[in-house]
N, C-alpha and C. Protein backbone atom coordinates (compact mmCIF):
# COMPACT_ATOMS: atom_id res chain seq x y z
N UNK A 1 96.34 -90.58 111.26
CA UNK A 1 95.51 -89.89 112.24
C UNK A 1 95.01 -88.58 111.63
N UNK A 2 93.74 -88.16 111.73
CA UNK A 2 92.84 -86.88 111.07
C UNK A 2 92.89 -85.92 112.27
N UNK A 3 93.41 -84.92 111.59
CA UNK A 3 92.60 -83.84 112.71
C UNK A 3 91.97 -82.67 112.36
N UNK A 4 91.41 -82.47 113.34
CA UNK A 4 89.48 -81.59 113.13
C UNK A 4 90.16 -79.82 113.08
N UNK A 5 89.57 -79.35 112.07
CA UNK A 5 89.59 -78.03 112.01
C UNK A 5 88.82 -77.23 113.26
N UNK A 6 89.80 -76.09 113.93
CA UNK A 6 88.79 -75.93 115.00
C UNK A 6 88.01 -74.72 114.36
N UNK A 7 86.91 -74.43 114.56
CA UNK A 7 85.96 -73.17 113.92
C UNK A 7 86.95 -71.68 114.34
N UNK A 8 86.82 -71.01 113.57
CA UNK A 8 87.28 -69.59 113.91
C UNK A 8 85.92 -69.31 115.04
N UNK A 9 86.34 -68.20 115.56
CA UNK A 9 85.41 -67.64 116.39
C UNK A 9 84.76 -66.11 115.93
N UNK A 10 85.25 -66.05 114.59
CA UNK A 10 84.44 -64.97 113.97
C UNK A 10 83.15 -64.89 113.36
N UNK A 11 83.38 -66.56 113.10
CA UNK A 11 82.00 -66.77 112.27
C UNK A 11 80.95 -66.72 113.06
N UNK A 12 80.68 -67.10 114.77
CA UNK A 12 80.11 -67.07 115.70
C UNK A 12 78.90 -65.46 115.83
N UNK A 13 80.00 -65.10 115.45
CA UNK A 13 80.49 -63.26 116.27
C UNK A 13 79.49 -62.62 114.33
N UNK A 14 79.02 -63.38 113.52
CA UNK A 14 78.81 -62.60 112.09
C UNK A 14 77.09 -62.31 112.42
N UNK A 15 76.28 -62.81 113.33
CA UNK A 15 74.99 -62.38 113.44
C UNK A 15 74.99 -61.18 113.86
N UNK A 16 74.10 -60.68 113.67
CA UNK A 16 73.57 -58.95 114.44
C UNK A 16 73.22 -59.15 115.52
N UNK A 17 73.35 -58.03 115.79
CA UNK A 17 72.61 -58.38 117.72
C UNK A 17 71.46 -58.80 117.80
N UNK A 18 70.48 -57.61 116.64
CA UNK A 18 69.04 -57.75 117.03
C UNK A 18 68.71 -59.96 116.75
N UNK A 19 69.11 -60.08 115.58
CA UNK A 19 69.02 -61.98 115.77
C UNK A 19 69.67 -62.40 116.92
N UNK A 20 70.91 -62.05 116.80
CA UNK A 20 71.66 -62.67 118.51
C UNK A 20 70.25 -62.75 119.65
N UNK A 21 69.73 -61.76 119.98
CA UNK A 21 69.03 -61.15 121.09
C UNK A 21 67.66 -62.27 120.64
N UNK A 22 67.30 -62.44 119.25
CA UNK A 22 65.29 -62.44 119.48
C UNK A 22 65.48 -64.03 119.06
N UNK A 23 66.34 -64.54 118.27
CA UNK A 23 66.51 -66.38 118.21
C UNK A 23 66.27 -66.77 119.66
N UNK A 24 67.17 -66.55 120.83
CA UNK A 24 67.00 -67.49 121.58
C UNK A 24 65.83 -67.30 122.40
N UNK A 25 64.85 -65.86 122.36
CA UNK A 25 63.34 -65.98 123.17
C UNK A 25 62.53 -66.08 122.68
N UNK A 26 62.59 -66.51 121.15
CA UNK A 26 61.70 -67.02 120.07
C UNK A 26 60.84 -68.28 120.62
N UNK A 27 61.86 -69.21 120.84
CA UNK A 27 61.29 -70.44 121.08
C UNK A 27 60.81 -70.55 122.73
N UNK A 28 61.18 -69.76 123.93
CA UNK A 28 60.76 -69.83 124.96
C UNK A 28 59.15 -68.60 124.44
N UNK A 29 59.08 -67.75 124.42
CA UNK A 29 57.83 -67.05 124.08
C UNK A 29 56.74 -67.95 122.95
N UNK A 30 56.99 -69.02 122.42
CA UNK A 30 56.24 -69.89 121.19
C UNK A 30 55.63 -70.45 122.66
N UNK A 31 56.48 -71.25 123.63
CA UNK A 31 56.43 -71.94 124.84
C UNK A 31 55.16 -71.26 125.82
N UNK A 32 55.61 -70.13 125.64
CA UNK A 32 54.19 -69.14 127.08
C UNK A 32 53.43 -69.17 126.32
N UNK A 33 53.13 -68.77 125.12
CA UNK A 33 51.67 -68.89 124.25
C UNK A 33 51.14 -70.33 124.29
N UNK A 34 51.84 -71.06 123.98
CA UNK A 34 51.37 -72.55 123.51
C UNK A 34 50.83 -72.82 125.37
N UNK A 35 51.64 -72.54 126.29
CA UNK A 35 51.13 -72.56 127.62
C UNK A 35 49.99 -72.06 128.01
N UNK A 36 49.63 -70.55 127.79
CA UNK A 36 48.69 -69.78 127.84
C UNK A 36 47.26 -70.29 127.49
N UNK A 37 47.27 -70.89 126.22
CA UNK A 37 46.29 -71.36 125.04
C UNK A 37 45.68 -72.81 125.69
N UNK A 38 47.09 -73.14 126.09
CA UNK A 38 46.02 -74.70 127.06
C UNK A 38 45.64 -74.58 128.65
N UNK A 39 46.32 -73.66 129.32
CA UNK A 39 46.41 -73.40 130.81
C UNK A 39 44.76 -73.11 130.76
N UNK A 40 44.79 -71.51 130.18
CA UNK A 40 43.55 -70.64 130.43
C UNK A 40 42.43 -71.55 129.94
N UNK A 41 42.00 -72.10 129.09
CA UNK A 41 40.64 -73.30 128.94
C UNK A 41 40.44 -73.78 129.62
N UNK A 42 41.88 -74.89 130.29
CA UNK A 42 41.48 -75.70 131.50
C UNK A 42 40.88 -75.14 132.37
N UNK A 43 41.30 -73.83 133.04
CA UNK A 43 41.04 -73.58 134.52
C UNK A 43 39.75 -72.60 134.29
N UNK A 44 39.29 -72.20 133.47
CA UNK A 44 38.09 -72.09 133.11
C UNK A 44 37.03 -73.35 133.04
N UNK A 45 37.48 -74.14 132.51
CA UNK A 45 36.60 -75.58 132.82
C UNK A 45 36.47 -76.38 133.84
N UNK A 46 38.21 -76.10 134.72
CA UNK A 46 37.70 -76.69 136.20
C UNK A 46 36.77 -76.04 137.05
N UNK A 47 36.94 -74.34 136.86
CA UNK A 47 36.18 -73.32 137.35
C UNK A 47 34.60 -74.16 137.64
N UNK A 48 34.45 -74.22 136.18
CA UNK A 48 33.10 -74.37 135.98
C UNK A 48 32.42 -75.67 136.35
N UNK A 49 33.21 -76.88 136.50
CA UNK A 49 33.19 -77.91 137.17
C UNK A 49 33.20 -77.74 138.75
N UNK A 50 33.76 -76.97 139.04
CA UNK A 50 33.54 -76.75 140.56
C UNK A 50 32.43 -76.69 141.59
N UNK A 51 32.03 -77.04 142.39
CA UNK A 51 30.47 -76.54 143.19
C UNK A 51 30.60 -75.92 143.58
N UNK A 52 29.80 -74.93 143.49
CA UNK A 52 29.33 -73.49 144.48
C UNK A 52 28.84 -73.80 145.76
């Protein structure tokens, strides 16, 4: 029977804050741009599709 090394919890703890802090709203802020970039065209084009 094998058994699994469990991770220290220091190695966790070896990033800086400032990475701790900007990795995980990296990829949600990529998310609002990439949102932004297709939202705002559309509703400018339905705009304009619309009847007055």
């Amino acid at each position: 029977m094998k058994s699994r090394q469990v991770p220290d919890a220091t190695h966790a703890s070896n990033m800086s804050s400032d990475e701790a802090s900007r990795s995980p709203l990296a990829g949600e802020l990529m998310d609002l741009y990439v949102a932004m970039i297709v939202v705002i065209p559309l509703a400018f084009l339905l705009k304009s599709l619309w009847p007055s």
